[in-house]
Protein backbone atom coordinates (compact mmCIF):
# COMPACT_ATOMS: atom_id res chain seq x y z
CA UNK A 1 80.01 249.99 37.36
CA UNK A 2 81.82 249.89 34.08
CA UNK A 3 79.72 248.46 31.36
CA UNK A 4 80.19 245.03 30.11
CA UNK A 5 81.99 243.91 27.36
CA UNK A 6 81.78 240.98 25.41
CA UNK A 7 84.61 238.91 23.98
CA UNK A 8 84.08 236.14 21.65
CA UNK A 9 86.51 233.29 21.31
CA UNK A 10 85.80 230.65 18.16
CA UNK A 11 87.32 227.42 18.93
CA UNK A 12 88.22 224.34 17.01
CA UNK A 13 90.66 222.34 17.68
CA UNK A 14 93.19 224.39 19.19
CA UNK A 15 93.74 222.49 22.63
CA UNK A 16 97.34 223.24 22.35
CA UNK A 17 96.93 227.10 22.95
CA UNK A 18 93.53 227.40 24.37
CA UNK A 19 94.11 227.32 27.76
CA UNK A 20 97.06 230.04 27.10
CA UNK A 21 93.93 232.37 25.29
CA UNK A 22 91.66 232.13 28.13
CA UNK A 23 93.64 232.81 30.78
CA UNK A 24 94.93 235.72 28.97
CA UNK A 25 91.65 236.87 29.33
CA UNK A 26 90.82 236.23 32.84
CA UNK A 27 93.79 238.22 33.71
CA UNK A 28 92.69 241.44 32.17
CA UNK A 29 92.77 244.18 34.04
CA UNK A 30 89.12 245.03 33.00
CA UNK A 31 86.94 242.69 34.77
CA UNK A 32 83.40 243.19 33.49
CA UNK A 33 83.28 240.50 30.62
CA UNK A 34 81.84 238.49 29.21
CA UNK A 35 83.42 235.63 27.89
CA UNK A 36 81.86 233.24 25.18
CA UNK A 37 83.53 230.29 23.85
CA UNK A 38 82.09 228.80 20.62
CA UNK A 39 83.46 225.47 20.22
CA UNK A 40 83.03 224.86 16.86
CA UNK A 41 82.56 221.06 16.70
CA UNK A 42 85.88 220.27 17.87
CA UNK A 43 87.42 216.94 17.87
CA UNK A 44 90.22 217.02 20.32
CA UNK A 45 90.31 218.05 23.85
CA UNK A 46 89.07 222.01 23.10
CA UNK A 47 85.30 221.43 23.90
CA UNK A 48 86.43 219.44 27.47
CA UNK A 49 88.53 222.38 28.12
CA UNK A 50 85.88 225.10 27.47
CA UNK A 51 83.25 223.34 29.69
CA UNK A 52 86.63 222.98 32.56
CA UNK A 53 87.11 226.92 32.69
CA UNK A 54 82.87 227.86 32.48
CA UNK A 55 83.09 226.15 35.32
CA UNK A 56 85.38 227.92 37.57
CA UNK A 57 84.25 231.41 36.26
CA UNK A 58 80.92 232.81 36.01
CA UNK A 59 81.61 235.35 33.30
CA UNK A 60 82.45 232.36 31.25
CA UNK A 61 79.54 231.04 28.94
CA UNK A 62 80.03 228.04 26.75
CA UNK A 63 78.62 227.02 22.92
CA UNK A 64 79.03 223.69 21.08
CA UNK A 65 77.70 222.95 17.97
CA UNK A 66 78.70 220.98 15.42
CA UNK A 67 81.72 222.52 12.92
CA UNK A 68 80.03 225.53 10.58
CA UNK A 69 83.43 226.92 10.31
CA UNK A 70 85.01 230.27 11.78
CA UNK A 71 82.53 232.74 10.05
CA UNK A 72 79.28 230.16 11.71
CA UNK A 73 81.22 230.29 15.12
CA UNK A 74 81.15 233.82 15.28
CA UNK A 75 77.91 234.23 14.38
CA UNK A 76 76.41 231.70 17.30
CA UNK A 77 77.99 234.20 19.59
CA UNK A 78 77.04 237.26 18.02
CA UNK A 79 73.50 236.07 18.16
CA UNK A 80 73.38 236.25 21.95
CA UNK A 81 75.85 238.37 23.16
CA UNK A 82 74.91 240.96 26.21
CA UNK A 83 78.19 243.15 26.24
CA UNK A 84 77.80 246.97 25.46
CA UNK A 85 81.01 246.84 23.78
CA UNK A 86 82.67 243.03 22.26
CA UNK A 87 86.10 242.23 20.89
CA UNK A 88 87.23 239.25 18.62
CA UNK A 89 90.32 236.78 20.50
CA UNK A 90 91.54 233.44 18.12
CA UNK A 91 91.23 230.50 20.06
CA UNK A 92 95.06 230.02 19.49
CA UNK A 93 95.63 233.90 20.12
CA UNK A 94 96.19 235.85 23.37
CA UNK A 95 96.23 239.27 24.77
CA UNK A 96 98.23 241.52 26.74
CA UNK A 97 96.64 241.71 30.55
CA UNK A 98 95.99 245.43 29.57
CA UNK A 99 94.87 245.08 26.31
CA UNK A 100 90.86 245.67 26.83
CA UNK A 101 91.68 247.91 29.35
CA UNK A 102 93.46 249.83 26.46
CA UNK A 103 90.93 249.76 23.79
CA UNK A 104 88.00 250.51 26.43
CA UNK A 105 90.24 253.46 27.19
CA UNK A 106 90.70 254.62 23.85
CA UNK A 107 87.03 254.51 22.92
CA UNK A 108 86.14 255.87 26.05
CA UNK A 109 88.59 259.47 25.84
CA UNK A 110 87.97 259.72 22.55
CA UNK A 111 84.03 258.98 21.89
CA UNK A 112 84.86 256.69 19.31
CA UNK A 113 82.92 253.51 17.75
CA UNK A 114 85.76 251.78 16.88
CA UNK A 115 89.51 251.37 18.77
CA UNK A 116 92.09 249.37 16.92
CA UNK A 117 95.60 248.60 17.47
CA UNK A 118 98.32 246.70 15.29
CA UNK A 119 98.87 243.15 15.83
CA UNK A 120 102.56 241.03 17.02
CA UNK A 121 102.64 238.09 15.34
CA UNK A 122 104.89 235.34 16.75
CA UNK A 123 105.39 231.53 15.99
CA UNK A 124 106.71 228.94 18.02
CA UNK A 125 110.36 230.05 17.55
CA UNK A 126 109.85 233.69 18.23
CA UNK A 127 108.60 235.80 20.85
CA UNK A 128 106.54 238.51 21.69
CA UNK A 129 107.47 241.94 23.80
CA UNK A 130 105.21 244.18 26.10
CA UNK A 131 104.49 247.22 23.83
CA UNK A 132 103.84 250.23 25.87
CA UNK A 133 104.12 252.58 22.48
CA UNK A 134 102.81 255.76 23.53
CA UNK A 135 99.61 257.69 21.67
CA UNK A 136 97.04 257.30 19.47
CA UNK A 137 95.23 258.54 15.93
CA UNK A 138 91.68 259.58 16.04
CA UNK A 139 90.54 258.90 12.73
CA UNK A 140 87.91 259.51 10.68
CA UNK A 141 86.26 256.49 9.45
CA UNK A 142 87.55 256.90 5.72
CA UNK A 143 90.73 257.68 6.78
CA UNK A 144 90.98 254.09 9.09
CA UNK A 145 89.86 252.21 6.19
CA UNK A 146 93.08 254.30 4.19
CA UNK A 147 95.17 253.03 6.90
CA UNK A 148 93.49 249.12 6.60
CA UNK A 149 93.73 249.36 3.23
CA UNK A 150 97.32 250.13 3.02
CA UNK A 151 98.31 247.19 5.98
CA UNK A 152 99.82 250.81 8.09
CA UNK A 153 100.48 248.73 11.07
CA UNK A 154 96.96 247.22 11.18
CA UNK A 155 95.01 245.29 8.99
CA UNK A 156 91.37 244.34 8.13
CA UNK A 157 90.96 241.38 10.52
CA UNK A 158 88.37 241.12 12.83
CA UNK A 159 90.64 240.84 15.46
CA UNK A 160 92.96 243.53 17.22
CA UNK A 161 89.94 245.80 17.61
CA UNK A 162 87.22 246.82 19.94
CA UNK A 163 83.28 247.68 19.04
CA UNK A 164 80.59 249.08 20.02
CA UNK A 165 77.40 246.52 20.12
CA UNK A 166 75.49 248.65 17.83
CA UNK A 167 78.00 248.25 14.89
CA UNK A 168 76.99 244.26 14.50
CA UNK A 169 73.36 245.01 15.12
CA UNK A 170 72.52 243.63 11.26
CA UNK A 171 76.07 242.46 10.15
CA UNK A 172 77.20 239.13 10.03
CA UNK A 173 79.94 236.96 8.73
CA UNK A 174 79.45 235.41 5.33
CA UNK A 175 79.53 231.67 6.18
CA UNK A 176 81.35 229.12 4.09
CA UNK A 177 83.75 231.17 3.37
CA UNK A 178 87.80 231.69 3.85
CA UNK A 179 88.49 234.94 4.15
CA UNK A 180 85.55 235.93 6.38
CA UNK A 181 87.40 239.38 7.92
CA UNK A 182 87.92 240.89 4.51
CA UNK A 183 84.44 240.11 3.37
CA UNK A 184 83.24 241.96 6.59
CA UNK A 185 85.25 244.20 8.36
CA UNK A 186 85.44 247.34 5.83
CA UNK A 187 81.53 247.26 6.19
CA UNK A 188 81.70 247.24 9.64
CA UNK A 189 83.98 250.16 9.67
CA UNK A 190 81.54 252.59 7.59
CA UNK A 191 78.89 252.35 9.88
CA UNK A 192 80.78 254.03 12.65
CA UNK A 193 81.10 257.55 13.51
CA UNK A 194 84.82 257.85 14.26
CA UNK A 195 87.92 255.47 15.52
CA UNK A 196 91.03 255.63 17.17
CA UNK A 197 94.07 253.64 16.70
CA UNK A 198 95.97 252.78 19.20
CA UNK A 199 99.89 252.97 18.63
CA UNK A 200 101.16 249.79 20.96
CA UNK A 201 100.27 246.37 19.78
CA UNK A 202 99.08 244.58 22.69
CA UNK A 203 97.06 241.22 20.58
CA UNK A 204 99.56 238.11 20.30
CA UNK A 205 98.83 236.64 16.87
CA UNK A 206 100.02 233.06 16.43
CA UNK A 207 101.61 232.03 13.30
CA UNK A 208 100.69 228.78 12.55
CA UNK A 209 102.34 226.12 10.67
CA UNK A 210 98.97 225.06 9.63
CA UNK A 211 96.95 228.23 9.35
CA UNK A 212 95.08 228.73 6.18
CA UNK A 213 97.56 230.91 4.75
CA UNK A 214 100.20 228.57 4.79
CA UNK A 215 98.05 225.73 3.26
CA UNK A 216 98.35 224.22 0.07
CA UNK A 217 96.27 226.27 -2.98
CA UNK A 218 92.84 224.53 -3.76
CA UNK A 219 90.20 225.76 -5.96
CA UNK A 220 88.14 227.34 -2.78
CA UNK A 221 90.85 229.79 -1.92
CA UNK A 222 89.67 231.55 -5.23
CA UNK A 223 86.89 233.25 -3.74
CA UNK A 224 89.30 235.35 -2.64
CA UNK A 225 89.25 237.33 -6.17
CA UNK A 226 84.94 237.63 -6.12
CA UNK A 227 85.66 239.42 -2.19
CA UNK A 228 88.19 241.64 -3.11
CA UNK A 229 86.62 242.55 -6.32
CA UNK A 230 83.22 243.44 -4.34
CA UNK A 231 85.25 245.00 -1.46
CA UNK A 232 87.26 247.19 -3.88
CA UNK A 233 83.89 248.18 -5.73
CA UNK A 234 82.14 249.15 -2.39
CA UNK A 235 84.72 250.86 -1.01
CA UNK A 236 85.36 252.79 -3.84
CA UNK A 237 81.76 253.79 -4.27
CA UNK A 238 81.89 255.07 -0.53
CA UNK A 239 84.87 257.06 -0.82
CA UNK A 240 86.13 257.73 -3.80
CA UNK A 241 88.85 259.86 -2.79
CA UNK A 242 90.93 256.55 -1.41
CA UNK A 243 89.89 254.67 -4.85
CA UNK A 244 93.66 254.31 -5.67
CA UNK A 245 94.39 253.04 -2.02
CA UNK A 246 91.38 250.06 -2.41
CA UNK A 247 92.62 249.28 -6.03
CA UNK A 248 96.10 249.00 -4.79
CA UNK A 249 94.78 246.11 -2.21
CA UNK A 250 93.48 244.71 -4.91
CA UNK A 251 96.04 244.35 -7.14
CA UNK A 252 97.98 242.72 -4.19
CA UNK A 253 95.50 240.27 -3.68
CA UNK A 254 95.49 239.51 -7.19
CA UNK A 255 98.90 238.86 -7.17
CA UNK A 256 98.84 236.96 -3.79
CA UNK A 257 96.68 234.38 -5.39
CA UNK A 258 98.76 234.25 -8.81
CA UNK A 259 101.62 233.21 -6.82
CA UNK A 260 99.96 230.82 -4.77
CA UNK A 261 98.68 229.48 -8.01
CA UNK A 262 102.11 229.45 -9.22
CA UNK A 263 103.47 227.58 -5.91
CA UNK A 264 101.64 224.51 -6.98
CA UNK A 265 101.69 224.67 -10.82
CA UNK A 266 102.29 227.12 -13.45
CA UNK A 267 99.66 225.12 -15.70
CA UNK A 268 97.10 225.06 -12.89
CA UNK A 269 93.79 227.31 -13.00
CA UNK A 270 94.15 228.48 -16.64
CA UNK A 271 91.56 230.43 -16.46
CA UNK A 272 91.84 232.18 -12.70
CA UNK A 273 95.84 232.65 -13.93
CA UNK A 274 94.25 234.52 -17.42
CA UNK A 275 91.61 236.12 -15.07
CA UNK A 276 94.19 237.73 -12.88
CA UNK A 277 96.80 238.79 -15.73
CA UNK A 278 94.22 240.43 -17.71
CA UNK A 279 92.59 242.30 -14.32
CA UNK A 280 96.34 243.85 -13.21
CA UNK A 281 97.48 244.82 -16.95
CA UNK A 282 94.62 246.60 -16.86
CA UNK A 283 94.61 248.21 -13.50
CA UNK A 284 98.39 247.87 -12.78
CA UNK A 285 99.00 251.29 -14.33
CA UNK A 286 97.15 253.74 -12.76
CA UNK A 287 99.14 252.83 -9.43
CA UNK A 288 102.54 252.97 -10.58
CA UNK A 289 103.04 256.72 -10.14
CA UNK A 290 101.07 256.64 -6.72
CA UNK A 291 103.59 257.96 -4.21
CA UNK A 292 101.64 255.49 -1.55
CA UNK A 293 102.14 252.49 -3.46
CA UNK A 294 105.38 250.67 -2.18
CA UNK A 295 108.41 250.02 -4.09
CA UNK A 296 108.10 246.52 -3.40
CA UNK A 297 104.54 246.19 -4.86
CA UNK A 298 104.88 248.44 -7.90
CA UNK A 299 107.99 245.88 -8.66
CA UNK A 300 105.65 242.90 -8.18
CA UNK A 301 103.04 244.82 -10.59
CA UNK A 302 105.54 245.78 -12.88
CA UNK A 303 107.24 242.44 -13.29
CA UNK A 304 103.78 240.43 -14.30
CA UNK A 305 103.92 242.53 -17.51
CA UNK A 306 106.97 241.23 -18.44
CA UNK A 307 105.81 237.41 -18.15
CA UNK A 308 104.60 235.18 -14.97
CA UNK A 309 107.99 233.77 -14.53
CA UNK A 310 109.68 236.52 -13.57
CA UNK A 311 106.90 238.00 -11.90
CA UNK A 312 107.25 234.71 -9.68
CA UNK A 313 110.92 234.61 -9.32
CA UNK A 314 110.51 238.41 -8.07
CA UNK A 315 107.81 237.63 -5.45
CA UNK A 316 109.64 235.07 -4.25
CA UNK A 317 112.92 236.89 -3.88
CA UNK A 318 110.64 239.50 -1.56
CA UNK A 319 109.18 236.57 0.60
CA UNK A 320 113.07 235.17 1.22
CA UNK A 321 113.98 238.75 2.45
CA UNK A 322 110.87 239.22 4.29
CA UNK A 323 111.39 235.64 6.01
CA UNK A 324 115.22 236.83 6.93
């Protein structure tokens, strides 16, 4: 018999999608799962519905505890997990009916510790499309974290990827914070062997309206400086050789939050807004004669030394073509 694998759902309060996530993954085409749904203190119908489908599937096991947050939700299920192998799924996410067929697959032919694949992304006006892309990477470890590190049709979040149990033996995610996946993920990664990417994208990522990346700038989404700062620092320490790749993520992140910051008031945060000019002047040049460094970012680097306003009226120029 195949071995198990484990695939952990955090919920809270996504009653609008949930059913569409789970029965995404009853219909996989690899049946010997097991399915944990955290529901993370919800308040609308997303607990009820959790305790409906536990009880018409027996490879469905069911958490509620009061709302820790995405990071705590994870970790509940993490804690008691059987599975030789687990995956992440979004309560408001779904999957392809082959998609841990495909990553099992992957890890399988290839005798990796890791499979990955990119992710589609889709809203409620778009769609998605079956991605049968053919192929795959085998990567060493430093060079996956390259590819993370440079958003090369994947990214750093917990989701989108396959694992084997061992990797999450001692690591956690950091609870309390936003922006739990970059805190964690890259440290996940170096403790494997080798990985594989997968070229089709078969994990449905929901845009939503609401989603913490599209709310309003508050003084807690600041910790995102203090994790990329510590990311860049580890990562660079591991493997020096991709140093300018982890600063460049960096400096984008920098500049992510300096717009934000900007979005809401260009008086706001004095001294995060001083923080974050002084840390890309300083940085900013090694990176503009990197030939891996895109256009568009050296632009957004290049513009901040010129003065935040244009800096701002450049990034937003870039989001209204990326939006079109």
């Amino acid at each position: 018999m195949r071995p198990e694998i484990s695939v952990i759902v955090p919920v809270y309060n996504v009653e609008a999608f949930l059913e569409r996530c789970i029965q995404s993954i009853l219909g996989q085409t690899y049946e010997n799962l097991e399915i944990i749904l955290v529901d993370d203190g919800s308040t609308d119908s997303s607990g009820a519905i959790c305790d409906r489908y536990s009880g018409t599937d027996d490879r469905i096991r069911c958490i509620h505890q009061a709302n820790g947050g995405l990071s705590d939700a994870r970790n509940a299920a993490l804690n008691v997990f059987h599975g030789e192998y687990l995956t992440f799924i979004d309560g408001d996410d779904f999957i392809s009916e082959d998609y841990i067929e495909y990553l099992y697959h992957l890890i399988q032919a290839n005798n990796a510790d890791i499979s990955f694949t990119g992710m589609q992304s889709f809203s409620d006006t778009s769609k998605i499309h079956e991605d049968h892309t053919p192929g795959y990477l085998l990567l060493p470890v430093q060079a996956a974290i390259e590819k993370m590190l440079l958003n090369d049709g994947c990214s750093h979040t917990a989701c989108g990827k396959l694992y084997r149990r061992q990797l999450w033996n001692s690591q956690r995610f950091p609870k309390g914070l936003l922006y739990e996946d970059y805190a964690t993920i890259y440290h996940v990664f170096t403790n494997a062997r080798h990985t594989v990417f997968g070229n089709a994208s078969k994990y449905y990522y929901f845009q939503r309206e609401d989603s913490i990346m599209k709310t309003r700038f508050s003084e807690k989404n600041l910790v995102l400086l203090d994790i990329s700062d510590e990311v860049t620092k580890f990562i660079i320490r591991k493997y020096p050789e991709i140093s300018n790749e982890a600063l460049r993520l960096n400096l984008v992140t920098y500049c992510k939050v300096l717009k934000n910051i900007l979005d809401v008031d260009f008086q706001g945060y004095r001294e995060a807004q001083v923080r974050i000019v002084n840390h890309i002047k300083q940085n900013g040049s090694a990176l503009l004669k990197s030939p891996k460094i895109s256009v568009t970012d050296k632009v957004k680097i290049s513009s901040l030394y010129l003065g935040r306003r244009l800096f701002y009226a450049v990034y937003r120029i870039g989001d209204i073509k990326n939006s079109l």
